[in-house]
Every structure is written in structure tokens, then in C-alpha cells.
PDB file of N, CA and C in Angstrom:
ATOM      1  N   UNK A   1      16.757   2.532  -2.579  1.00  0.00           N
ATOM      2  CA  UNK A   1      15.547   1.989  -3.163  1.00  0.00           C
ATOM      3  C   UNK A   1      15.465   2.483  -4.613  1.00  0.00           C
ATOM      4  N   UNK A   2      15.116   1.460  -5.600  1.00  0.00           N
ATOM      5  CA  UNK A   2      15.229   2.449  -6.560  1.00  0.00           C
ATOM      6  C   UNK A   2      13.763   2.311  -6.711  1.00  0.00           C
ATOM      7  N   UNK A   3      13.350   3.783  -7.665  1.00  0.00           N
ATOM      8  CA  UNK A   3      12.296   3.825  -7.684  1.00  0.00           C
ATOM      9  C   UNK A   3      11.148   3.581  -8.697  1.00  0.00           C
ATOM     10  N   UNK A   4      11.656   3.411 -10.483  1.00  0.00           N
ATOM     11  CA  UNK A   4      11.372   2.735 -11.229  1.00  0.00           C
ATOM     12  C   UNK A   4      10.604   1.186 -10.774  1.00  0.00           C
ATOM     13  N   UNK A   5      11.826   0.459 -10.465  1.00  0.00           N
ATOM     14  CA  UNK A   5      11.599  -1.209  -9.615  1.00  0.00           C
ATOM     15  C   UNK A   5      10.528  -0.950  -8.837  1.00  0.00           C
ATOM     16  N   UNK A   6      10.342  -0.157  -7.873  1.00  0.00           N
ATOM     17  CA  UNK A   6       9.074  -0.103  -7.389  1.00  0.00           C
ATOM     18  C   UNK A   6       7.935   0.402  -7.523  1.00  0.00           C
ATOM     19  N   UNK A   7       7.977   1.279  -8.090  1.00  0.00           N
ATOM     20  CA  UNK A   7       6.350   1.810  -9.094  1.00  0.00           C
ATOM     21  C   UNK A   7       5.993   0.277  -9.859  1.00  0.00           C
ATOM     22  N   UNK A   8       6.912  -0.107 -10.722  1.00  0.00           N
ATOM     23  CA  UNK A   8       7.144  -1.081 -11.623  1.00  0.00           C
ATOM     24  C   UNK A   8       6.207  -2.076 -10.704  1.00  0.00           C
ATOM     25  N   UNK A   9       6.251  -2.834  -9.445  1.00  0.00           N
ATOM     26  CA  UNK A   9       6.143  -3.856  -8.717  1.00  0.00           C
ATOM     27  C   UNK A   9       4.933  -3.104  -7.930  1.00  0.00           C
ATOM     28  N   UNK A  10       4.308  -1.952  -7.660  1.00  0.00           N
ATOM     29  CA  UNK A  10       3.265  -1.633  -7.422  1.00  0.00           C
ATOM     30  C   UNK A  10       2.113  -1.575  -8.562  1.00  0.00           C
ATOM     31  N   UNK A  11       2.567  -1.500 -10.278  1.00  0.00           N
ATOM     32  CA  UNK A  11       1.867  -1.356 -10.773  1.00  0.00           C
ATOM     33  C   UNK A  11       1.310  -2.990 -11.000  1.00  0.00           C
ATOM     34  N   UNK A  12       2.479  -4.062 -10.936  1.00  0.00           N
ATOM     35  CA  UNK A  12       2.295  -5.225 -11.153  1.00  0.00           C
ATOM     36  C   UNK A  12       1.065  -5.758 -10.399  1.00  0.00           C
ATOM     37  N   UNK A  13       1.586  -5.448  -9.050  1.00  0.00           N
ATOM     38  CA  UNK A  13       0.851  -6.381  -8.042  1.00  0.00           C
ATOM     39  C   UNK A  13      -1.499  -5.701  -7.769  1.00  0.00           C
ATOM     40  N   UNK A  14      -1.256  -4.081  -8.220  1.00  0.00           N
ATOM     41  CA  UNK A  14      -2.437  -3.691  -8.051  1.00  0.00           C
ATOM     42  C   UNK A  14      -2.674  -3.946  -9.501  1.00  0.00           C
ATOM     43  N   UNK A  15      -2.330  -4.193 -10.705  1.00  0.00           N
ATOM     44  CA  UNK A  15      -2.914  -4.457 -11.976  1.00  0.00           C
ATOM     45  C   UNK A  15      -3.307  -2.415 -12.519  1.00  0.00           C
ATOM     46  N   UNK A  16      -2.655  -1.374 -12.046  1.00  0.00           N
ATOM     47  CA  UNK A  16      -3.075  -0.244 -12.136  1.00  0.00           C
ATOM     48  C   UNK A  16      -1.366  -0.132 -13.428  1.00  0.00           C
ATOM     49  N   UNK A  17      -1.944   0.493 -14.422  1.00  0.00           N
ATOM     50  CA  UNK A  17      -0.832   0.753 -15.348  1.00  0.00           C
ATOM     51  C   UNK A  17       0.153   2.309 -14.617  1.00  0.00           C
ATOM     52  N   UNK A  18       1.147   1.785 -15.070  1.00  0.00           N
ATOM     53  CA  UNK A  18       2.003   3.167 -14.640  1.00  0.00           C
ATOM     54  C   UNK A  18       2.014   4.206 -14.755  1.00  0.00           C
ATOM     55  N   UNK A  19       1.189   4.652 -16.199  1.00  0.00           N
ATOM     56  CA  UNK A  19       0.782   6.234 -16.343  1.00  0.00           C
ATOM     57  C   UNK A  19      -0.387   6.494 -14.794  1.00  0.00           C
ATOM     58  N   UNK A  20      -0.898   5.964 -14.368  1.00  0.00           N
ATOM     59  CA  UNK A  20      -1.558   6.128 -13.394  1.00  0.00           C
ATOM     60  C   UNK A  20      -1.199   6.706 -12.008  1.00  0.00           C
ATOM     61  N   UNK A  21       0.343   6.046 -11.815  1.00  0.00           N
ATOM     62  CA  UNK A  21       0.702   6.460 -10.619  1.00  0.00           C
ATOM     63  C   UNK A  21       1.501   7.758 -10.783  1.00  0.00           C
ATOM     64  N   UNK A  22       1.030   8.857  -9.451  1.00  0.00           N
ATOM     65  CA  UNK A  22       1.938   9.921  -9.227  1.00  0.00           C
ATOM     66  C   UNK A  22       3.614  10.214  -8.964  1.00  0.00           C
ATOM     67  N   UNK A  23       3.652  11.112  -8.866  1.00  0.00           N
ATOM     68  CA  UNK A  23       5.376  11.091  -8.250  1.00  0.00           C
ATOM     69  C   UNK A  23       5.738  10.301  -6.684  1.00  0.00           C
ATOM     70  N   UNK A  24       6.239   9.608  -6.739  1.00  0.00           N
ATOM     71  CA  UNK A  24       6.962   8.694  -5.666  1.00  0.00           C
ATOM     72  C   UNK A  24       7.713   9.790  -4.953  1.00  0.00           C
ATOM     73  N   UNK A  25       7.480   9.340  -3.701  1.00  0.00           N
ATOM     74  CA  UNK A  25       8.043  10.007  -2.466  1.00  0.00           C
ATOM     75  C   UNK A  25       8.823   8.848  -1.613  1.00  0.00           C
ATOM     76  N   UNK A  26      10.039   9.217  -1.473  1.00  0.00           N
ATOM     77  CA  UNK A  26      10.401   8.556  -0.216  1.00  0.00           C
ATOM     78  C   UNK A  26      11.551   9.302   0.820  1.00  0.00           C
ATOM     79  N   UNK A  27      11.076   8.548   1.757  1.00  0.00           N
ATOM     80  CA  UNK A  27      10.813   9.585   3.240  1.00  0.00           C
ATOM     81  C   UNK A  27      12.070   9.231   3.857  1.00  0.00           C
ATOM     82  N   UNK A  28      13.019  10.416   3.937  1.00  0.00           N
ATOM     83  CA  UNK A  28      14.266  10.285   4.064  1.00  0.00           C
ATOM     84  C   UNK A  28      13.897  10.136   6.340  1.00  0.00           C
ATOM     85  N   UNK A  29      15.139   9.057   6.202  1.00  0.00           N
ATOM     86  CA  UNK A  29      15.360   8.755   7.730  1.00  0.00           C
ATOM     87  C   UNK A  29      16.239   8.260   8.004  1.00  0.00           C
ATOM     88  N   UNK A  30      16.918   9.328   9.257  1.00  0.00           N
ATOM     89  CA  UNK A  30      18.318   8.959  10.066  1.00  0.00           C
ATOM     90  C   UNK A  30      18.175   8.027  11.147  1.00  0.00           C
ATOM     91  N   UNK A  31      17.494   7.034  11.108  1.00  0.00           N
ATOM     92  CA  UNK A  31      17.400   5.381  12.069  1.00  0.00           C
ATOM     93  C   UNK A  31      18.381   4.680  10.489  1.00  0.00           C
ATOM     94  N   UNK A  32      19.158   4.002  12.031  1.00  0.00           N
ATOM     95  CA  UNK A  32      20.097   2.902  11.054  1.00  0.00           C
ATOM     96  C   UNK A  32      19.354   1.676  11.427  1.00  0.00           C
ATOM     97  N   UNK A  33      18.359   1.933  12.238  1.00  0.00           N
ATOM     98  CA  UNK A  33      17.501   0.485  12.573  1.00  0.00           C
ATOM     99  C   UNK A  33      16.765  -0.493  11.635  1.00  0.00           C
ATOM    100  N   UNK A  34      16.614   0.996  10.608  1.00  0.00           N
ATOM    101  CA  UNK A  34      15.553   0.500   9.655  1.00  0.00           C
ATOM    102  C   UNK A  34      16.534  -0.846   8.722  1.00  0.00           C
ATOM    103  N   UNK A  35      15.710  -1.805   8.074  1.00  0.00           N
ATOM    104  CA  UNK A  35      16.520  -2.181   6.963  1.00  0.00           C
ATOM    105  C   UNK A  35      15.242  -3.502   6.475  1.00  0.00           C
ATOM    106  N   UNK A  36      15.688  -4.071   5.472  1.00  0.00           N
ATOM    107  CA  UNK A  36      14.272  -4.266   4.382  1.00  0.00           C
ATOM    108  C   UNK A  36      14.602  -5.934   4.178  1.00  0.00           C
ATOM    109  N   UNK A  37      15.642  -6.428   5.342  1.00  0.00           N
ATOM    110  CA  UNK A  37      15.800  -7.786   4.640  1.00  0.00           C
ATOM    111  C   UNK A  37      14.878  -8.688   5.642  1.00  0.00           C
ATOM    112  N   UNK A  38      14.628  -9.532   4.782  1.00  0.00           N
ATOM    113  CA  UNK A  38      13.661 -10.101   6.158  1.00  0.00           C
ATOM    114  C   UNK A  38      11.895  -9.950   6.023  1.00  0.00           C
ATOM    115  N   UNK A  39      11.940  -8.486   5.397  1.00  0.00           N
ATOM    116  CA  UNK A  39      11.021  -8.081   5.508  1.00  0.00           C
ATOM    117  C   UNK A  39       9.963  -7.495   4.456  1.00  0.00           C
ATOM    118  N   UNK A  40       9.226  -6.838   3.984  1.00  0.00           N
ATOM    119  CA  UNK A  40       8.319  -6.546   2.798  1.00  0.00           C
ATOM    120  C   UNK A  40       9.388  -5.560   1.748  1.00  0.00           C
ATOM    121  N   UNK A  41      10.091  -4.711   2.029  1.00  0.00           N
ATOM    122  CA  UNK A  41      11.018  -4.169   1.397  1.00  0.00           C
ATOM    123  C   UNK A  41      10.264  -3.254   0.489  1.00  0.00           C
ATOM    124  N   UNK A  42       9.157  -3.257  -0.250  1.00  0.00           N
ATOM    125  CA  UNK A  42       8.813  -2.476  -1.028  1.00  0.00           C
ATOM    126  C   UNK A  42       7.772  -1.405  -0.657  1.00  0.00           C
ATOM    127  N   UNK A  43       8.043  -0.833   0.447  1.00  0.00           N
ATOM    128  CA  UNK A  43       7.688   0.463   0.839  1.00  0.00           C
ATOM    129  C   UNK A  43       5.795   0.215   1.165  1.00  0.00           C
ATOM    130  N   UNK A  44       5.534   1.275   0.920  1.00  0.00           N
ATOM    131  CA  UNK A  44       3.785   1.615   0.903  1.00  0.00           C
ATOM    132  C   UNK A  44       2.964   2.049  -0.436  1.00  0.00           C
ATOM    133  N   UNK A  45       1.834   1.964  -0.538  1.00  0.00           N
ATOM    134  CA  UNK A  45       1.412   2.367  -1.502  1.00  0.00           C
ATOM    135  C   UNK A  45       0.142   3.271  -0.925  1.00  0.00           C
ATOM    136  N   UNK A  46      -0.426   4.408  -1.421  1.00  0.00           N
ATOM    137  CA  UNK A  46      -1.452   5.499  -1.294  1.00  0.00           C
ATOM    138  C   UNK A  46      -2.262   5.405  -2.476  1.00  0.00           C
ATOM    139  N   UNK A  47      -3.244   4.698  -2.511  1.00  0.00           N
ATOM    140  CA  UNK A  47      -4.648   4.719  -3.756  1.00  0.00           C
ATOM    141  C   UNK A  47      -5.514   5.621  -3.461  1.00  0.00           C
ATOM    142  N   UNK A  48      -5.825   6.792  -4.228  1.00  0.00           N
ATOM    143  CA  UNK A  48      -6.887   7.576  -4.645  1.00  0.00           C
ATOM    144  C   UNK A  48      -7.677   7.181  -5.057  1.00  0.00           C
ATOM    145  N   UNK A  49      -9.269   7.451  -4.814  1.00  0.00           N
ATOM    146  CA  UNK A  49      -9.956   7.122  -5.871  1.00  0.00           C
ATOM    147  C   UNK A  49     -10.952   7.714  -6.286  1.00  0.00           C
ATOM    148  N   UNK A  50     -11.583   8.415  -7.357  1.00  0.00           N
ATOM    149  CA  UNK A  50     -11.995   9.388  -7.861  1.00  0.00           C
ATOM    150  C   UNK A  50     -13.305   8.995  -7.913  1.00  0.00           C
ATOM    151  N   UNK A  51     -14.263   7.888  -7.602  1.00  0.00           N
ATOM    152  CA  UNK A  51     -15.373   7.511  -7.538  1.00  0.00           C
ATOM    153  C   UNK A  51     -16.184   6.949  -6.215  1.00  0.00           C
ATOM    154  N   UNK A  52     -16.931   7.939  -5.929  1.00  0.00           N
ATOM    155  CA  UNK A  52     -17.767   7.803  -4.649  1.00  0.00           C
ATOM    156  C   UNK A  52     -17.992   6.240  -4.000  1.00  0.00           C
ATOM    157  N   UNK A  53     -19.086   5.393  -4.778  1.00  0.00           N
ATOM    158  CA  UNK A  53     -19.436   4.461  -4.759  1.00  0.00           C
ATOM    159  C   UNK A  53     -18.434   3.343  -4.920  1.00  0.00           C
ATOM    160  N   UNK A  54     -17.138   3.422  -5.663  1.00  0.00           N
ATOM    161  CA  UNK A  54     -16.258   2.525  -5.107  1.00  0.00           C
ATOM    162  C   UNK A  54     -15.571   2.760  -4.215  1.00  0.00           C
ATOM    163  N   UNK A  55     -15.052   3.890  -3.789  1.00  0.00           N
ATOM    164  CA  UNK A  55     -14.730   3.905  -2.405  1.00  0.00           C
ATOM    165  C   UNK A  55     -15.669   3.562  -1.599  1.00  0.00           C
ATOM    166  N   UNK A  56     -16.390   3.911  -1.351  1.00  0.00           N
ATOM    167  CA  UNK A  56     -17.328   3.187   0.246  1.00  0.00           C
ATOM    168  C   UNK A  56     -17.097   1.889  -0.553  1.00  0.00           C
ATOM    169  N   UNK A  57     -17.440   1.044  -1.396  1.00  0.00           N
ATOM    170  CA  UNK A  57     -16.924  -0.493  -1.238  1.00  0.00           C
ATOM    171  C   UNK A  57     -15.818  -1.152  -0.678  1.00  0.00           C
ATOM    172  N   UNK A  58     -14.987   0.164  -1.528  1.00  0.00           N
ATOM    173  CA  UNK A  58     -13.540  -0.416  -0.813  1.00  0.00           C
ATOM    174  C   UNK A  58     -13.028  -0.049   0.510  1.00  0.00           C
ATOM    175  N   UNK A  59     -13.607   0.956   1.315  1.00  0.00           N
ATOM    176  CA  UNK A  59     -13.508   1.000   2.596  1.00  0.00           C
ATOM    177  C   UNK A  59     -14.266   0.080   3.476  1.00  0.00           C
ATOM    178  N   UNK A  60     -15.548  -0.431   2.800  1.00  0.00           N
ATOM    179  CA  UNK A  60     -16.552  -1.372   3.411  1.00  0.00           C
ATOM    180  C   UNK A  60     -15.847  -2.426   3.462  1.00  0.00           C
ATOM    181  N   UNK A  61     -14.947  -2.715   2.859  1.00  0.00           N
ATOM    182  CA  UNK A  61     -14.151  -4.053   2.409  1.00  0.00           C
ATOM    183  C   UNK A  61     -13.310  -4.219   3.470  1.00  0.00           C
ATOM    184  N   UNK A  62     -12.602  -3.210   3.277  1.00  0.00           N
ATOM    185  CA  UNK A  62     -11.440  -3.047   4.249  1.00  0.00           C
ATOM    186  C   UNK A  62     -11.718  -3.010   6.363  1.00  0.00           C
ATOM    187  N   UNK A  63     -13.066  -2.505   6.026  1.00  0.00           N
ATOM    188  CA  UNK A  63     -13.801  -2.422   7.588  1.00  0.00           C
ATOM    189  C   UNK A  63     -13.930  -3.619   7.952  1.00  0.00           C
ATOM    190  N   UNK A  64     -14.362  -4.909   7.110  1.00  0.00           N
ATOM    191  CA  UNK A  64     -14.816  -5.759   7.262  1.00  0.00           C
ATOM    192  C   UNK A  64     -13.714  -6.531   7.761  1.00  0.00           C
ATOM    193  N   UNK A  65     -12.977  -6.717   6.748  1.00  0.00           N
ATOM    194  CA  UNK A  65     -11.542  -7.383   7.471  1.00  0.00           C
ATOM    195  C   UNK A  65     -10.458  -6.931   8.327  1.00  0.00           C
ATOM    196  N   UNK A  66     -10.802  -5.995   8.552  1.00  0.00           N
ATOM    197  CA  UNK A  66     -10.461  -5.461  10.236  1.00  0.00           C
ATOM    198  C   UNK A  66     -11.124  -5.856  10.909  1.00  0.00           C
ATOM    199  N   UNK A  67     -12.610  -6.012  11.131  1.00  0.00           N
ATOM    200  CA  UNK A  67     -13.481  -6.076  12.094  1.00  0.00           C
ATOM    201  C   UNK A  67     -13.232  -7.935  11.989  1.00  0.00           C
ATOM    202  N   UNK A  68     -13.134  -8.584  11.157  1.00  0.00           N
ATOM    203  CA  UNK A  68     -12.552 -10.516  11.066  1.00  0.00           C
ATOM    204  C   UNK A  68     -11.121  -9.958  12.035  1.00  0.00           C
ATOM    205  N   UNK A  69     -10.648  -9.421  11.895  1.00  0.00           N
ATOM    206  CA  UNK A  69      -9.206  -9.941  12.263  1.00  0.00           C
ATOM    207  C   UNK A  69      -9.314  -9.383  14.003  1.00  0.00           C
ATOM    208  N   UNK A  70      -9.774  -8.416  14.434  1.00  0.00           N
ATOM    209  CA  UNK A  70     -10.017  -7.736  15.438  1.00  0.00           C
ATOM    210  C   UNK A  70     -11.125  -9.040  16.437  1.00  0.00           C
ATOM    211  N   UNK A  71     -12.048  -9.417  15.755  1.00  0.00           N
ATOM    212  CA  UNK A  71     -12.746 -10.669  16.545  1.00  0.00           C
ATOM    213  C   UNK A  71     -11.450 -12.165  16.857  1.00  0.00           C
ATOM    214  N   UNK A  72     -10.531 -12.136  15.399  1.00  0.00           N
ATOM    215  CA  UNK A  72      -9.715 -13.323  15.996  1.00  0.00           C
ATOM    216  C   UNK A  72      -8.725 -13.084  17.019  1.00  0.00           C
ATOM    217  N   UNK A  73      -8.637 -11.854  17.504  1.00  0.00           N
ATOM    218  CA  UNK A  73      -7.389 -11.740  18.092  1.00  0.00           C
ATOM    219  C   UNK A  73      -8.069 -11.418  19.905  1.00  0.00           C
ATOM    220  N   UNK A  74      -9.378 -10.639  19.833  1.00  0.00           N
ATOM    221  CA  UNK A  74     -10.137 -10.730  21.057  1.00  0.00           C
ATOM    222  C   UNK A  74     -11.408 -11.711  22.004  1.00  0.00           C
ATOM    223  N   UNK A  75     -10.956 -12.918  21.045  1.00  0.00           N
ATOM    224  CA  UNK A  75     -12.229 -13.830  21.202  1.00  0.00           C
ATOM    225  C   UNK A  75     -11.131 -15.407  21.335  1.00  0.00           C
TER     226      UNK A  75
END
């Protein structure tokens, strides 16, 4: 994975400039199962956020469309 390309493509897609993001971690693993074709390929991302009141929005946000997707799948 390289890891430039993907900070690069995390900073793209959240609109967050690159001085922003921390040191990249990636999580060494002995499964040969794993592999990225096919599939999202560009790892995870971890957002901090240093302001009270937008976090509870953005967790409110995120509750919400769990709680939509959780009604389509049990109803």
C-alpha cells in the first residue's frame, strides 16, 4: 500500500488538507486471505474532532443512518 496515494485519496475524498492528517498506520497481517481487488482497497480512515458540538452532530448523523438502515433490514 503505499502511503502518500492514500493520505493523498483520504484527503481528496473528506476535503480535509493533508497537513491535517496524522501519521498513518498500517496494520501488519499474516492472512494471505486478505487482498483489495474487488474491493474498497483504500484502507480506513479515524476523524478526530476537537469540537464538542460538532461531534454530537456528527455522531447524531451517523445514529440516524444506522437506525434507517437497521429499520430496512428488520422490517
Amino acid at each position: 500500500m503505499n502511503i502518500s496515494k492514500e493520505v493523498k485519496f483520504w484527503s481528496n475524498i473528506l476535503k480535509i488538507p493533508l497537513n491535517q492528517f496524522a501519521r498513518p498506520y498500517i496494520k501488519k497481517t499474516s492472512s494471505k486471505n486478505i487482498n483489495h481487488k474487488g474491493g474498497f482497497g483504500h484502507g480506513t480512515c479515524n476523524a478526530r474532532i476537537g469540537d464538542a458540538r460538532l461531534s454530537e452532530k456528527i455522531l447524531m448523523g451517523l445514529k440516524s443512518i444506522s437506525d434507517y438502515y437497521l429499520r430496512k433490514i428488520y422490517n
